[in-house]
Protein backbone atom coordinates (compact mmCIF):
# COMPACT_ATOMS: atom_id res chain seq x y z
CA UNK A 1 0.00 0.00 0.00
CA UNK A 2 2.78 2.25 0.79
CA UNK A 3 4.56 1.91 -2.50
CA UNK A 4 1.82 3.23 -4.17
CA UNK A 5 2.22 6.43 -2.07
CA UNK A 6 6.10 6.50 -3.49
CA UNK A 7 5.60 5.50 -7.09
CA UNK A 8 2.55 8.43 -7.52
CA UNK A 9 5.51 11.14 -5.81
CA UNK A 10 7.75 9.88 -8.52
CA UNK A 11 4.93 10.84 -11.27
CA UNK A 12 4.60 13.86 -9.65
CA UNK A 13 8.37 14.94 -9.32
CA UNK A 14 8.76 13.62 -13.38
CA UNK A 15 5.75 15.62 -14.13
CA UNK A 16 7.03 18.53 -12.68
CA UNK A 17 10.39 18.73 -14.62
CA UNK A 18 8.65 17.96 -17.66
CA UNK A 19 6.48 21.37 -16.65
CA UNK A 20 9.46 23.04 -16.09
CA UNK A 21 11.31 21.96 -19.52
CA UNK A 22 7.91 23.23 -21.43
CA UNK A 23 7.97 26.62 -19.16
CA UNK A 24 11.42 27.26 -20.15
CA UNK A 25 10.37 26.41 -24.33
CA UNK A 26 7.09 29.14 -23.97
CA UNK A 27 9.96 31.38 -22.00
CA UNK A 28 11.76 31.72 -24.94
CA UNK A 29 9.71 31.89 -27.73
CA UNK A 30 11.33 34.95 -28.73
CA UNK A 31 14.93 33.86 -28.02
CA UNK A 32 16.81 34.15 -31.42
CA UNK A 33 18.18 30.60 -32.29
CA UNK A 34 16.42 29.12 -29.27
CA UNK A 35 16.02 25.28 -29.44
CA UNK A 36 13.31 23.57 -27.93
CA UNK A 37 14.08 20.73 -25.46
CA UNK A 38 12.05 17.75 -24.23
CA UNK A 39 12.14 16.10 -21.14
CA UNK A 40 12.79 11.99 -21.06
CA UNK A 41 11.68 9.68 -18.93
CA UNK A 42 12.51 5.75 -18.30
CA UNK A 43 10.55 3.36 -15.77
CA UNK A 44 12.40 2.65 -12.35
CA UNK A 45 13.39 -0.79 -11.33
CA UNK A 46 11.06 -3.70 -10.42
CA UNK A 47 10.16 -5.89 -8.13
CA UNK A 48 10.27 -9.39 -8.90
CA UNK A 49 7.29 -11.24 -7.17
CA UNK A 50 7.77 -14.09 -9.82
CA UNK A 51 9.89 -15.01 -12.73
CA UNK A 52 8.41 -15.40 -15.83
CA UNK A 53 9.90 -19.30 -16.87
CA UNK A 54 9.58 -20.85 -13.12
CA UNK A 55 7.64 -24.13 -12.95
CA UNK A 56 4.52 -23.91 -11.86
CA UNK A 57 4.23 -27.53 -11.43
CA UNK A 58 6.89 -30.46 -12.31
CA UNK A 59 5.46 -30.37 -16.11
CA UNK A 60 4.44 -26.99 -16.35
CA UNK A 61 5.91 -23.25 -16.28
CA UNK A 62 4.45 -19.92 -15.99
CA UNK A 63 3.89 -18.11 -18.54
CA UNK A 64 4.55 -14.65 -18.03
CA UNK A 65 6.18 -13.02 -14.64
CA UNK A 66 5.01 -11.03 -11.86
CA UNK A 67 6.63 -7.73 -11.66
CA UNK A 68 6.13 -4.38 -9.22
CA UNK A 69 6.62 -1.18 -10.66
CA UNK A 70 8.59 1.57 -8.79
CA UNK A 71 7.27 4.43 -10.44
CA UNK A 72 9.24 6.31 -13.03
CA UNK A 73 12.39 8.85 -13.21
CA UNK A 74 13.75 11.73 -15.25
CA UNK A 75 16.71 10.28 -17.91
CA UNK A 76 17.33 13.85 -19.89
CA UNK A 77 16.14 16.96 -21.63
CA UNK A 78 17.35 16.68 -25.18
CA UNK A 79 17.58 19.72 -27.45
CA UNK A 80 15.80 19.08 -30.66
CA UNK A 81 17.66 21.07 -33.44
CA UNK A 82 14.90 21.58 -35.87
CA UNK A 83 15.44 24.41 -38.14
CA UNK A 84 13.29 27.66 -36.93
CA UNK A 85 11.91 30.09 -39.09
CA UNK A 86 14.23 33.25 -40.85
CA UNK A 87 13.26 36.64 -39.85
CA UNK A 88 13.82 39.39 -42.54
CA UNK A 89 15.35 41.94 -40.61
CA UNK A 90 17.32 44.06 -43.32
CA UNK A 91 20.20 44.84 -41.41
CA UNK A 92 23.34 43.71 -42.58
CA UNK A 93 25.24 42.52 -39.61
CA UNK A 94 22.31 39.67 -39.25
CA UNK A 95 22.63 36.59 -40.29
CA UNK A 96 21.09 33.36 -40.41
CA UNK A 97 21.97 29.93 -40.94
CA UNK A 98 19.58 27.53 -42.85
CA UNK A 99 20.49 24.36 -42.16
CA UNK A 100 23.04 22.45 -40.14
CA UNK A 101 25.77 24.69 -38.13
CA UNK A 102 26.89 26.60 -35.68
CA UNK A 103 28.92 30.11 -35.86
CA UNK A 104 31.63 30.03 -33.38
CA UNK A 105 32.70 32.20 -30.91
CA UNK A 106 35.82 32.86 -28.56
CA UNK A 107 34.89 32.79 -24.97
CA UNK A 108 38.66 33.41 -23.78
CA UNK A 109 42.15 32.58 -25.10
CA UNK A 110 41.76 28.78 -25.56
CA UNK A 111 37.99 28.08 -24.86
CA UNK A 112 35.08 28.45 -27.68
CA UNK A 113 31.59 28.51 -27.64
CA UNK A 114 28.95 28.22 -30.42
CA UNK A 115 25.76 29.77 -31.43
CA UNK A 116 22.61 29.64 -33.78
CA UNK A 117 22.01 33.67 -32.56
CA UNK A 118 23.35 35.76 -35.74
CA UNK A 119 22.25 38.74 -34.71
CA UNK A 120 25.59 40.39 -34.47
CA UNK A 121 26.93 43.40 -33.89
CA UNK A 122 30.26 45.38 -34.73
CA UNK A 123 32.36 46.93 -31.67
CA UNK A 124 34.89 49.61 -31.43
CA UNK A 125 37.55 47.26 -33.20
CA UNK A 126 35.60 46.52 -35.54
CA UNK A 127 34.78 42.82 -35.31
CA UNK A 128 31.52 40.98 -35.25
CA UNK A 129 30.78 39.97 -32.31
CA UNK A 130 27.32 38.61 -30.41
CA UNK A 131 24.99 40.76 -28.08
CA UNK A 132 27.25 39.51 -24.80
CA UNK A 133 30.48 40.85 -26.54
CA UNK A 134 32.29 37.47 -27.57
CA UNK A 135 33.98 37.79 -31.03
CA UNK A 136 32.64 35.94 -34.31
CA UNK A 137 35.82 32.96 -35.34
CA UNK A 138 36.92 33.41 -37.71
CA UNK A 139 37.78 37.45 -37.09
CA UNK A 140 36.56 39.15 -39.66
CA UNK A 141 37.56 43.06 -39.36
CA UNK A 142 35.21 45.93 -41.01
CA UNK A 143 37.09 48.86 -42.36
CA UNK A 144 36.25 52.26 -40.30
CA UNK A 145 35.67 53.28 -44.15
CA UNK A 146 32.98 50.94 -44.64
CA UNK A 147 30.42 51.90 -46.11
CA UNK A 148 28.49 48.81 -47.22
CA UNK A 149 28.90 45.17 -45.94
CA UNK A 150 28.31 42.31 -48.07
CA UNK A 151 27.90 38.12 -46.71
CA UNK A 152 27.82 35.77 -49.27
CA UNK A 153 25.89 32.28 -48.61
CA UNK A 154 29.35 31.13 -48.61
CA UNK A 155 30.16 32.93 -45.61
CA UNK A 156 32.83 35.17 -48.60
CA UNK A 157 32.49 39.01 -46.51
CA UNK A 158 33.47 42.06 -48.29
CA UNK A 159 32.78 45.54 -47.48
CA UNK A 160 32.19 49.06 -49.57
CA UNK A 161 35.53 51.55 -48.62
CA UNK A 162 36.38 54.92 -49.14
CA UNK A 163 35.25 57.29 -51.01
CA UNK A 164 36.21 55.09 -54.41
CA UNK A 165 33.54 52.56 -53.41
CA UNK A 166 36.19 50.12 -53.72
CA UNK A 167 35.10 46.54 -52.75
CA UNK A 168 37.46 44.73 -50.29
CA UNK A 169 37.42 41.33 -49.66
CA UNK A 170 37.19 40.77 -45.66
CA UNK A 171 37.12 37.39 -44.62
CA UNK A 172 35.39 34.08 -44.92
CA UNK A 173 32.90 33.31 -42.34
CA UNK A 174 32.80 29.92 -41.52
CA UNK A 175 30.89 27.38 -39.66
CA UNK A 176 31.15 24.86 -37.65
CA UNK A 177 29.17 21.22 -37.22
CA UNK A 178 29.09 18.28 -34.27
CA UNK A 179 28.27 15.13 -35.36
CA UNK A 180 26.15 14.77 -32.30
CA UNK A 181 23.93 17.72 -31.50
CA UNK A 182 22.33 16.79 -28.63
CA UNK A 183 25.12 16.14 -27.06
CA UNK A 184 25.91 20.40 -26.86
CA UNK A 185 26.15 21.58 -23.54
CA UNK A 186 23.72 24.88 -22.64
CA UNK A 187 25.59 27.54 -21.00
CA UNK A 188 23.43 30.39 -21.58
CA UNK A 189 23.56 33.64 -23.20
CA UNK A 190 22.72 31.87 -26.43
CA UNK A 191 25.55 29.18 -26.12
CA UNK A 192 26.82 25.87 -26.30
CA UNK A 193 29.83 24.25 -25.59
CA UNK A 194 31.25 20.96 -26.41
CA UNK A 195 31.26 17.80 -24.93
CA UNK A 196 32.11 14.29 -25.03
CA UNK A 197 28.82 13.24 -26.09
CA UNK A 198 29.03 16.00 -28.93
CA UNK A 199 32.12 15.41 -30.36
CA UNK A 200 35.03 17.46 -31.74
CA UNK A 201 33.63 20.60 -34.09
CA UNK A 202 34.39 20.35 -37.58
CA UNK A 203 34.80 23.88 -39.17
CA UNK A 204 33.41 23.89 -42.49
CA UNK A 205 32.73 26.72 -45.68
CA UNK A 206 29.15 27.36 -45.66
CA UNK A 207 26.76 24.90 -47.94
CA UNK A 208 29.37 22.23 -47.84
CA UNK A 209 29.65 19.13 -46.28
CA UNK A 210 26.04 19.13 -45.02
CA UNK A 211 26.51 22.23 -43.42
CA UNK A 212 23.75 25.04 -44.35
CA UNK A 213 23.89 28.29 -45.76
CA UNK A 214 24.36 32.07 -44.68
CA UNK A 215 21.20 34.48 -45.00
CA UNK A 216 22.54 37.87 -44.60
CA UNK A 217 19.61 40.56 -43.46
CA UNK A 218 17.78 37.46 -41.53
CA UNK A 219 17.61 35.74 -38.01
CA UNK A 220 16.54 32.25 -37.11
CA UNK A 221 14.00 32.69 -34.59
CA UNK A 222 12.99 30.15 -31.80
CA UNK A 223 12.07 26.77 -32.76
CA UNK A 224 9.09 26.70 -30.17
CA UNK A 225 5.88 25.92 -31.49
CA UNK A 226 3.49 27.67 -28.88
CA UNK A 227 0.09 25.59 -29.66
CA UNK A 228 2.64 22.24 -29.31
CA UNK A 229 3.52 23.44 -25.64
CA UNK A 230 0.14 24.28 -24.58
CA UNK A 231 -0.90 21.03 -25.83
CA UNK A 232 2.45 19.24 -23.87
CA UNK A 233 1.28 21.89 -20.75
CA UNK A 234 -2.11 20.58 -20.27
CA UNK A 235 -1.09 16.88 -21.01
CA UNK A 236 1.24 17.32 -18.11
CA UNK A 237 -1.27 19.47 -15.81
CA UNK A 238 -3.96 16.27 -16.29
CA UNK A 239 -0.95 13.89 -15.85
CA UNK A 240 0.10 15.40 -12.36
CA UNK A 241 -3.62 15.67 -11.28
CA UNK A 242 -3.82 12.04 -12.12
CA UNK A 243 -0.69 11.48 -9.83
CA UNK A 244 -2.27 13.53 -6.54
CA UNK A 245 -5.46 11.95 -7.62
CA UNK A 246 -3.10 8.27 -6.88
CA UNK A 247 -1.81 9.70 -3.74
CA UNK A 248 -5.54 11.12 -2.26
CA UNK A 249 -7.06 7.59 -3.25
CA UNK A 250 -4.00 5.52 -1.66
CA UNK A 251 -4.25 7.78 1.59
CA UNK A 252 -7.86 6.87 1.70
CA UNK A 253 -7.78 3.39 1.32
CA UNK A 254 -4.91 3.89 4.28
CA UNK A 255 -7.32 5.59 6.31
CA UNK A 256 -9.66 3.27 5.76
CA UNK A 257 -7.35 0.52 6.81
CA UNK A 258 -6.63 2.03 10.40
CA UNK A 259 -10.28 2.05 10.98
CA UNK A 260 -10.69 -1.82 10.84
C-alpha cells in the first residue's frame, strides 16, 4: 500500500520537470536561435514477485512473470535542433543559418563557444561579435571606411571603402558542425559548448559538407511551437492531477485501513 504512495511522488516529481522543460520552451519563444528541449523519462526498477519461466508444477511453467513497478524517473532533456523560421530583418550585420551549423565564438584565449544567434553586432575594433560581446571565429575586421557590408551564402564578406567605393574582400565566415547535436552543452547567453557526447567541431565553408547556408539581413528565430507546448502543458497538468489523484485515493484506502 505504501509503494503506491512512493511510485505516484515519482509521477509527480517527473511531471514537474517535464512542466518546467515546457515553461522554459514558452519562455523563450522569442529567443533568437532558441532550441526547444524535451524532457525523457525511463521506468524505475522492479520488483520481482515471480519469474516469468519458473515451474509452476513439475510439467508446467508460468507463462509470463510477476513484476512491481517503482514508479518512473527523469533520464534527460534533449535539445531538438529543428530548423526555426528566418526573420527578414534588413540589417546587414544579421545573419542566419539555414540548415546544419553553428557560428563560433571565442569565450577566452583557448575556450570556444557556439551559437545559432546571428544577430551580431560590430564593436569599437571593428569585429563581429554577439549581443554579450564574444567575437565571431573566424575574425573578420570591417574597415572604419565601410560603407556597405556584403555576406555571401558562402560565408565570402566584403565591405564598400572609401570614397572610391572600392570593394574589399574581408574574410570568410565559416561554420562549424558536431556530429552529435544533442550532445551540446547549454551555457546560456545563447551558447553551447562541447562535450564528449558531442564530439570534436568540424569547421566547415558554408553549404558544404552538409553544413547550411548564410542568410545575410535574416535571423533564425525560436524553434518553439506555442500551440505544441500548450498542448504538452495541459497533457502534463492532467498527468500530475492524475498522480495527486493516486496519492488522495492511496491515503484513503490507508485511512480506511486504520479504521478496521
Amino acid at each position: 500500500m505504501f509503494s503506491s504512495l512512493w511510485i505516484s511522488k515519482t509521477g509527480l516529481d517527473a511531471q514537474q520537470i517535464n512542466m518546467n522543460v515546457i515553461s522554459n520552451n514558452l519562455a523563450n519563444v522569442s529567443t533568437n536561435g532558441f532550441k526547444k528541449s524535451r524532457g525523457i523519462f525511463e521506468d524505475l526498477l522492479y520488483q520481482n514477485i515471480r519469474y516469468s519461466g519458473l515451474n509452476s508444477t513439475q510439467d508446467t511453467i508460468f507463462p509470463v512473470g510477476f513484476q512491481v513497478g517503482t514508479g518512473v524517473g527523469p533520464v534527460a532533456t534533449e535539445r531538438v535542433h529543428s530548423q526555426g523560421n528566418l526573420l527578414k530583418t534588413d540589417s546587414n550585420k544579421d545573419i542566419a543559418i539555414n540548415g546544419k551549423g553553428f557560428f563560433q565564438v571565442l569565450l577566452t584565449n583557448e575556450k570556444f563557444g557556439y551559437t545559432r544567434d546571428g544577430s551580431f553586432q560590430i564593436n569599437k575594433e571593428g569585429k563581429f561579435v554577439t549581443n554579450s560581446g564574444f567575437v565571431i571565429q573566424p575574425e573578420i575586421k570591417v574597415p572604419p571606411d565601410t560603407t556597405k557590408i556584403s555576406i555571401g551564402k558562402d560565408g565570402i564578406v566584403t565591405a564598400v571603402t572609401g570614397n572610391k567605393n572600392q570593394t574589399t574582400e574581408l574574410g570568410q565566415l565559416n561554420i562549424v558542425t558536431f556530429l552529435n547535436d544533442v550532445g551540446l552543452e547549454s551555457i546560456g547567453e545563447n551558447l553551447y559548448q562541447e562535450t564528449n557526447a558531442s564530439g570534436v567541431p568540424k569547421e566547415t565553408t558554408p553549404g558544404t559538407n552538409g553544413s547550411g547556408f548564410l542568410y545575410q539581413g535574416y535571423v533564425e528565430t525560436s524553434n518553439v511551437n506555442v500551440a505544441e507546448e500548450l498542448i504538452n502543458m495541459i497533457h502534463t497538468q492532467r498527468a500530475y492531477e492524475i498522480n495527486s489523484k493516486a496519492i488522495n485515493t492511496s491515503d484513503q484506502m490507508l485511512q480506511r485501513l486504520s479504521q478496521l
